[in-house]
C-alpha atoms as a PDB file:
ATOM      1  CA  UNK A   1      12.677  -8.581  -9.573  1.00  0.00           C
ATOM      2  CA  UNK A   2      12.671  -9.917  -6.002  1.00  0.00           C
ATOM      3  CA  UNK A   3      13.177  -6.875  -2.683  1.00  0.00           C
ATOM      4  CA  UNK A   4      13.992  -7.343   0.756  1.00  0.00           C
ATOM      5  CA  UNK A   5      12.375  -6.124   3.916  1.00  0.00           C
ATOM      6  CA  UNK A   6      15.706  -4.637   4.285  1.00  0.00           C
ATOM      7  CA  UNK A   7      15.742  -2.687   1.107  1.00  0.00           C
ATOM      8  CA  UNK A   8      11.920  -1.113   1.934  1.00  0.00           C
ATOM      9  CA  UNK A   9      13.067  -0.383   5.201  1.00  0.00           C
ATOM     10  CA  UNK A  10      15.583   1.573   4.061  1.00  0.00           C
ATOM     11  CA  UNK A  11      14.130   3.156   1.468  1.00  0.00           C
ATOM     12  CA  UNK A  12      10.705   4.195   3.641  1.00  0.00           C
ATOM     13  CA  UNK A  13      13.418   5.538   6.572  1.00  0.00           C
ATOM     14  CA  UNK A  14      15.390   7.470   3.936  1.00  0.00           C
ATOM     15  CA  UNK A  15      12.369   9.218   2.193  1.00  0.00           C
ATOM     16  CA  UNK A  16      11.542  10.625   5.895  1.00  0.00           C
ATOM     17  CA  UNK A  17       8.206   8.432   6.161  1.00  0.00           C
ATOM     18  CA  UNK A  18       7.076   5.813   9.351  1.00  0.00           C
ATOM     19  CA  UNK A  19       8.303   2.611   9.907  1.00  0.00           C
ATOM     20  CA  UNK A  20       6.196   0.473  12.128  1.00  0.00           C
ATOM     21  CA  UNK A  21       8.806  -0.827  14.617  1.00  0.00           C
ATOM     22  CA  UNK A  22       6.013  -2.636  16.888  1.00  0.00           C
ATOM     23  CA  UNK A  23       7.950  -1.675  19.613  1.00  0.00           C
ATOM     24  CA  UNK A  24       6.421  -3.211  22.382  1.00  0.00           C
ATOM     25  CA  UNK A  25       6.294  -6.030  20.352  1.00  0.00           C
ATOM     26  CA  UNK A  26       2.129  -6.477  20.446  1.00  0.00           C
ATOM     27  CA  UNK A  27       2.495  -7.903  16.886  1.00  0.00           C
ATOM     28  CA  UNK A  28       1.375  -7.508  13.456  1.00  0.00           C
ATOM     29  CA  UNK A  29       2.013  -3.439  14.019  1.00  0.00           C
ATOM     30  CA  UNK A  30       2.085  -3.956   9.791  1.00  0.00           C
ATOM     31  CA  UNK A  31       4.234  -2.089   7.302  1.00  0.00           C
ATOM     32  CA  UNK A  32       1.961  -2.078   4.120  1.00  0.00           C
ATOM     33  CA  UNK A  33       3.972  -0.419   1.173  1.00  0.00           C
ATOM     34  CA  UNK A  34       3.665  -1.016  -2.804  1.00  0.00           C
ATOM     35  CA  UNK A  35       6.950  -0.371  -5.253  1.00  0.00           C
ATOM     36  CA  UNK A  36       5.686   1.214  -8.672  1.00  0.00           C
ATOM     37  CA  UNK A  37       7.897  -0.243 -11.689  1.00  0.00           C
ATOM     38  CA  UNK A  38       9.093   2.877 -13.168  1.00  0.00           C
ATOM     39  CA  UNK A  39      11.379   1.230 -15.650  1.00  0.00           C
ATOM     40  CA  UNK A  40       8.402   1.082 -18.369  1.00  0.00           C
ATOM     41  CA  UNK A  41       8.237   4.673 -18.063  1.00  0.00           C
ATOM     42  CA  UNK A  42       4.880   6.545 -18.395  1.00  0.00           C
ATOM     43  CA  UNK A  43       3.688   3.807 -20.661  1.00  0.00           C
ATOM     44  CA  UNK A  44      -0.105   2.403 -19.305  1.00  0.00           C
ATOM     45  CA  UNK A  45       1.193  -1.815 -19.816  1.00  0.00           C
ATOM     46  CA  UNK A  46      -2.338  -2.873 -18.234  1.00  0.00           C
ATOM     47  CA  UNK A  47      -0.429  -5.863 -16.288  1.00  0.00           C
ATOM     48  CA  UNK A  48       0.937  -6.549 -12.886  1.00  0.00           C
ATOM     49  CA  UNK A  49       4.585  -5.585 -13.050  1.00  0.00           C
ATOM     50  CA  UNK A  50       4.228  -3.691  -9.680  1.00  0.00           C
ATOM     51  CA  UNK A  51       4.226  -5.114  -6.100  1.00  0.00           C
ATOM     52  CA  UNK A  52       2.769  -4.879  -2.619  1.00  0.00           C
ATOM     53  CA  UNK A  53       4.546  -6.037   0.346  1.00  0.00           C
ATOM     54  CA  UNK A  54       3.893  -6.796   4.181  1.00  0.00           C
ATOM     55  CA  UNK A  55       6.309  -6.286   7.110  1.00  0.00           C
ATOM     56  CA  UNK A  56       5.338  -7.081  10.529  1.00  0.00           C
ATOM     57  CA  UNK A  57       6.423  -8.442  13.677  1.00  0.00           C
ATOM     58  CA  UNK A  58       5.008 -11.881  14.898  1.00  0.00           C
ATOM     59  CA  UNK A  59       5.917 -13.155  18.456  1.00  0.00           C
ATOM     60  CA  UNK A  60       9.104 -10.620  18.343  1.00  0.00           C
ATOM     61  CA  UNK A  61       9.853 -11.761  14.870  1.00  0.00           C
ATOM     62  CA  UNK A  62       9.559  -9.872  11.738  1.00  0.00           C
ATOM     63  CA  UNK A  63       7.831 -11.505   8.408  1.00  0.00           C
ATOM     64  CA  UNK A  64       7.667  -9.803   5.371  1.00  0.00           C
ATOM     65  CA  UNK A  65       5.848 -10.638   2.046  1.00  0.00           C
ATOM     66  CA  UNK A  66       5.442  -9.334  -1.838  1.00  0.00           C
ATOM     67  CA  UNK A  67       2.740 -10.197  -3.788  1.00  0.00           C
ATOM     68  CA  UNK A  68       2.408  -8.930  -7.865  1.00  0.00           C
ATOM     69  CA  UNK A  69      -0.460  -6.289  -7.705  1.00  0.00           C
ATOM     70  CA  UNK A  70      -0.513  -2.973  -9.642  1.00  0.00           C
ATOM     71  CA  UNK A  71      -0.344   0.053  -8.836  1.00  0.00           C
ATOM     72  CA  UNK A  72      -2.073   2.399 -11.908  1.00  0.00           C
ATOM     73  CA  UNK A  73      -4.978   2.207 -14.065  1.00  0.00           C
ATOM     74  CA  UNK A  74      -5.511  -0.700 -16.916  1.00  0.00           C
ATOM     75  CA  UNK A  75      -6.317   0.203 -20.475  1.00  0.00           C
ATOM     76  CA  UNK A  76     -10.141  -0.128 -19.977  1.00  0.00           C
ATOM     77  CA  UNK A  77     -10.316   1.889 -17.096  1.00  0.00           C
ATOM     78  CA  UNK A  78      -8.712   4.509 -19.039  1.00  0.00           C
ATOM     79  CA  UNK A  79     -10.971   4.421 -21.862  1.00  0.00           C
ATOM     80  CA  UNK A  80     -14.312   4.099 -19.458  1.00  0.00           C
ATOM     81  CA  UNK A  81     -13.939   6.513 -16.644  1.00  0.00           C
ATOM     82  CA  UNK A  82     -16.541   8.973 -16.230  1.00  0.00           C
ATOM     83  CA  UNK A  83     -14.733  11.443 -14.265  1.00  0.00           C
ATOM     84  CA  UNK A  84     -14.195  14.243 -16.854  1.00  0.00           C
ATOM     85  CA  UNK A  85     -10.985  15.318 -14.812  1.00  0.00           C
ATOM     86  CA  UNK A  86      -9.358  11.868 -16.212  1.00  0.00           C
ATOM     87  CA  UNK A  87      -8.523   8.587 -14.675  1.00  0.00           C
ATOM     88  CA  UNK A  88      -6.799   8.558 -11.350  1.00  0.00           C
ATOM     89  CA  UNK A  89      -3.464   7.379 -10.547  1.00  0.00           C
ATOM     90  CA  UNK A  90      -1.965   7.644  -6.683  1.00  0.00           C
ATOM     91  CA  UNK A  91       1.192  10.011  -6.188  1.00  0.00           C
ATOM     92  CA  UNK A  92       3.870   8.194  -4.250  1.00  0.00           C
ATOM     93  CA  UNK A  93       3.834   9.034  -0.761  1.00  0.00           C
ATOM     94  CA  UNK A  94       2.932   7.873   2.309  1.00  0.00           C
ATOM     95  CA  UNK A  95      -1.029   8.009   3.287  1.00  0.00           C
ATOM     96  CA  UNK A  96      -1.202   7.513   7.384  1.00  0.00           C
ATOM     97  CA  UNK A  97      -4.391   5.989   8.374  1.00  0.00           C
ATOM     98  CA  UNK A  98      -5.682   6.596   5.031  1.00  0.00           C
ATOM     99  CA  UNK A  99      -7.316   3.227   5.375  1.00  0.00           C
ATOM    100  CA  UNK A 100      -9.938   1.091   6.951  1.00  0.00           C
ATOM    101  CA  UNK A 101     -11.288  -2.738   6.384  1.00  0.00           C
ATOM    102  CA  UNK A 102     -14.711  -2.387   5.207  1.00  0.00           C
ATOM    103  CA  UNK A 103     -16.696  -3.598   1.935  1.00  0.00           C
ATOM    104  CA  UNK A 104     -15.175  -2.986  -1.471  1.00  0.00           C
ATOM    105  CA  UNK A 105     -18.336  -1.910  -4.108  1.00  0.00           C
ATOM    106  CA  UNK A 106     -20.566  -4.244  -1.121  1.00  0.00           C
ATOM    107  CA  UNK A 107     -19.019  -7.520  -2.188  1.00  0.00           C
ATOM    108  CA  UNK A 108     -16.293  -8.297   0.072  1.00  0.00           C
ATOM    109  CA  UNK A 109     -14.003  -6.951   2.658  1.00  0.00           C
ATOM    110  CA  UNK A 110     -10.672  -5.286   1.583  1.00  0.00           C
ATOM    111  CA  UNK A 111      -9.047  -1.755   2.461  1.00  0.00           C
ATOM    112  CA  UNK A 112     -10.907   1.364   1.510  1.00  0.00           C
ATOM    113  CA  UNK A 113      -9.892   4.453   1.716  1.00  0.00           C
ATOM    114  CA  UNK A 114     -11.064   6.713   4.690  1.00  0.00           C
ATOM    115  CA  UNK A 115      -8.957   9.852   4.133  1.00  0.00           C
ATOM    116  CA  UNK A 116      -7.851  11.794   1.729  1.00  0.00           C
ATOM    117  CA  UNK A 117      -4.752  10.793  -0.605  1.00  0.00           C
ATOM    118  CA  UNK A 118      -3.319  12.374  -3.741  1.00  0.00           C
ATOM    119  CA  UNK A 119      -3.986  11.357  -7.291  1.00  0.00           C
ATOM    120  CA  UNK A 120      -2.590  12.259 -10.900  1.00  0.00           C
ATOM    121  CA  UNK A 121      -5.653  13.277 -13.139  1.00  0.00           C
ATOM    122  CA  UNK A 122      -4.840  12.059 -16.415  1.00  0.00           C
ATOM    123  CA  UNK A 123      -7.690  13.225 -19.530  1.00  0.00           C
ATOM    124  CA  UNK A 124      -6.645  12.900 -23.056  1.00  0.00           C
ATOM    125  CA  UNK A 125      -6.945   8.548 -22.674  1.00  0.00           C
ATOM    126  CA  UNK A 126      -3.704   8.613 -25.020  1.00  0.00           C
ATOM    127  CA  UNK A 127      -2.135   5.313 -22.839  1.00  0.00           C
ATOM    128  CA  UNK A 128       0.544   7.617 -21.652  1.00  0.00           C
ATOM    129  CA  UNK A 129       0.537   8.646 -17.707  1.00  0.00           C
ATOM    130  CA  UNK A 130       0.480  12.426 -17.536  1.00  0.00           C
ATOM    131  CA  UNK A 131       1.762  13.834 -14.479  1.00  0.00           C
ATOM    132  CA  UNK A 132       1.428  17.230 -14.734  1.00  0.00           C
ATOM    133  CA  UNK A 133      -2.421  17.284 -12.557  1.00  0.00           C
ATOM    134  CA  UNK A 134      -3.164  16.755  -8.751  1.00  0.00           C
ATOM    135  CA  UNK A 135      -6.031  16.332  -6.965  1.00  0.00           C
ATOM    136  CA  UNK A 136      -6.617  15.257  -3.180  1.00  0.00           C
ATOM    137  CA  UNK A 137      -9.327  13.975  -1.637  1.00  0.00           C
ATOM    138  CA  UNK A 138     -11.210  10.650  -1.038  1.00  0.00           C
ATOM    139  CA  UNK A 139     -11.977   8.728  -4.004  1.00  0.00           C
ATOM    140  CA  UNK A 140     -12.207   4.878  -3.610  1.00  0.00           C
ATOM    141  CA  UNK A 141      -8.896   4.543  -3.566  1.00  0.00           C
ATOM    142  CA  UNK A 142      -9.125   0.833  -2.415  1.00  0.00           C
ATOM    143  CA  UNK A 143      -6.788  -1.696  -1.880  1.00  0.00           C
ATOM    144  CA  UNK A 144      -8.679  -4.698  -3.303  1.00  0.00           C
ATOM    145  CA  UNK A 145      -8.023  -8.418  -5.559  1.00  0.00           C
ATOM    146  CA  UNK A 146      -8.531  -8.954  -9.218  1.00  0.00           C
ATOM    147  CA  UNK A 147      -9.530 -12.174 -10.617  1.00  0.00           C
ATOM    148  CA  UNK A 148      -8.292 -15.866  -9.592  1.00  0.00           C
ATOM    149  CA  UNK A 149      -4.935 -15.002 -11.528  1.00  0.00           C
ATOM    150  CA  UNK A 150      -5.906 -11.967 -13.242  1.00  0.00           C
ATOM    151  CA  UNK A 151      -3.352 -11.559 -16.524  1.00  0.00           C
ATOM    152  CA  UNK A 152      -4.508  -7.597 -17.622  1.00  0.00           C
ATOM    153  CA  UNK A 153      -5.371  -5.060 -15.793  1.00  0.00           C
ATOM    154  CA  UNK A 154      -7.943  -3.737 -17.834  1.00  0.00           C
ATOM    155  CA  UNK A 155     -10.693  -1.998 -14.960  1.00  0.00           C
ATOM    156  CA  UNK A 156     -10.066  -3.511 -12.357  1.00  0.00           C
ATOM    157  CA  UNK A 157      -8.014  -0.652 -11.314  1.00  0.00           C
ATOM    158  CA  UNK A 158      -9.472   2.733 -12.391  1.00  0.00           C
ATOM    159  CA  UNK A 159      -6.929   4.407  -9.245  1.00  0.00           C
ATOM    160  CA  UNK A 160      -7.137   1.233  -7.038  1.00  0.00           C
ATOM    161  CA  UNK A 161      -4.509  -0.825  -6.108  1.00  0.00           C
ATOM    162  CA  UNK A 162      -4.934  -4.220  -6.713  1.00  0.00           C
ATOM    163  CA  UNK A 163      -3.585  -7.675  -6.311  1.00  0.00           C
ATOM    164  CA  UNK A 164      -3.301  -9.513  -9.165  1.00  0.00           C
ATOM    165  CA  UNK A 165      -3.961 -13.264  -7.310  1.00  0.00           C
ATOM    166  CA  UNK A 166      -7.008 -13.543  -5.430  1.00  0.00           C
ATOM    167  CA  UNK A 167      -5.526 -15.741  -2.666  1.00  0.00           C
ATOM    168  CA  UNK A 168      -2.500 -13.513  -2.198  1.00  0.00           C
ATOM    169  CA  UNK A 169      -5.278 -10.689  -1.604  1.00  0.00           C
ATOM    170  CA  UNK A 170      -6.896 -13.842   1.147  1.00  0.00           C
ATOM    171  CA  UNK A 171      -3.234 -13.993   3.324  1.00  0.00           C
ATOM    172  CA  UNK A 172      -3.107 -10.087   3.217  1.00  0.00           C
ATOM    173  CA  UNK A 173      -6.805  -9.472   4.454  1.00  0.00           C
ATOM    174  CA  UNK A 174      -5.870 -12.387   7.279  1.00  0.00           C
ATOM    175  CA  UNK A 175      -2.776 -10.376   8.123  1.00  0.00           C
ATOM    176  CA  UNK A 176      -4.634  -7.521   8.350  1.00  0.00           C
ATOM    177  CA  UNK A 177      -7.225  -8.356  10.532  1.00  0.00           C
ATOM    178  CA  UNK A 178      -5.235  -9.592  13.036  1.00  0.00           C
ATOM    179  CA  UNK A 179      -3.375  -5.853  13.148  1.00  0.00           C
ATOM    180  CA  UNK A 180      -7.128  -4.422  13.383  1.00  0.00           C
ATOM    181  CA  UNK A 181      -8.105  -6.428  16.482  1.00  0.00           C
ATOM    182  CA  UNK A 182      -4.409  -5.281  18.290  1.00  0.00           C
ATOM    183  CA  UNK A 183      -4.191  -1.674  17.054  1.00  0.00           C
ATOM    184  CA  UNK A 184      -7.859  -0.265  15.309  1.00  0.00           C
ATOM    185  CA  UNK A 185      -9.035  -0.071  12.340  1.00  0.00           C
ATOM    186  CA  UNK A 186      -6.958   2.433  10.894  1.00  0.00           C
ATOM    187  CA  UNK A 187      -3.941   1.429   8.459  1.00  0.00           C
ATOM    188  CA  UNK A 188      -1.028   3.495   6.234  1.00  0.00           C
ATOM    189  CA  UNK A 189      -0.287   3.003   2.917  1.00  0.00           C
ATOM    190  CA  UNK A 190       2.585   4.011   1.853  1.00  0.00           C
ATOM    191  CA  UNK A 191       3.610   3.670  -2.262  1.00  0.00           C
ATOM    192  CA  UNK A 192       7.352   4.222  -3.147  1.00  0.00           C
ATOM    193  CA  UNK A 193       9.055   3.700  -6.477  1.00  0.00           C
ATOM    194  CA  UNK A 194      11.212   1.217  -8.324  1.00  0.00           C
ATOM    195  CA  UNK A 195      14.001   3.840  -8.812  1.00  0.00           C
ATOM    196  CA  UNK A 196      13.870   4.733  -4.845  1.00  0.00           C
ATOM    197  CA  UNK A 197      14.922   1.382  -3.610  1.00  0.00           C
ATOM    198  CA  UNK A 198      18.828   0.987  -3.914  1.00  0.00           C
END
């Protein structure tokens, strides 16, 4: 499956959220919002069937990209969480400046989260997401990479969001700098889903 800036546009206007316009055309003013694949259900598949895109403006012009990431918890993070309230899994919504570029775990710099978001508490491990429990608050809900080329999801995502390729992760770090240095260290995630986009 393949979107268009076009269709997330639409879709992020229609649901009532922000669009980042860039208005006076500064650049990089950056859209950053992930489609959940909701067509395998409530099923945990532990691989990267979701996506994250990228829509900015550079020199008036606007770019967009998709990388493969996912969205929800693998298998292993299911079974080894420690949090007796269950694994975490973000509600859709949009999350303004619920980010900031600092370390991930004090290895490398990604997108952590700096304010509070909502999650789905899931318990009972039975590789079904339940979505019946919300909690909100901060909780290291980080936008960060897997592997080289990561296949499962297994823990790499225990609530994070995560790109599957390493070097996709790279371009969208680069992207996001730039924004930082023009408009702050602040940025909005924003997660829709599959069936949203028409």
């Amino acid at each position: 499956m393949s979107y268009t800036i076009e269709q997330i546009k639409n879709t992020i206007v229609k649901k009532g959220y922000v669009w980042f316009n860039d208005d006076l055309n500064k650049g990089f003013d950056v859209n950053i919002v992930s489609i959940r694949n909701e067509t395998t259900g409530d099923k945990v598949t532990n691989v990267f069937d979701d996506y994250l895109t990228l829509s900015y403006k550079e020199n008036g012009v606007w770019k967009f990209h998709i990388w493969p990431a996912t969205t929800d918890p693998g298998t292993k993070g299911i079974l080894k969480t420690t949090n007796k309230s269950g694994i975490a899994r973000l509600v859709e919504g949009q999350y303004r400046g619920s980010h900031t570029i600092r370390l991930h775990q004090g290895k490398y710099e990604a997108l952590g989260q700096s304010k509070n978001v909502k999650v789905y508490r899931d318990a009972n491990r039975d590789m079904k997401y339940d979505e019946t429990k919300i909690e909100e608050g901060v909780f290291g809900i980080n936008i960060h990479h897997a592997g080289a080329d990561s296949t499962y999801v297994n823990d790499w995502s225990m609530g994070c969001q995560v790109f599957k390729k390493t070097k996709d992760f790279d371009e969208f770090m680069s992207i996001c700098r730039k924004a930082r240095d023009i408009h702050g260290n602040s940025f909005t995630y924003t997660l829709i889903e599959s069936n949203d986009i028409k």
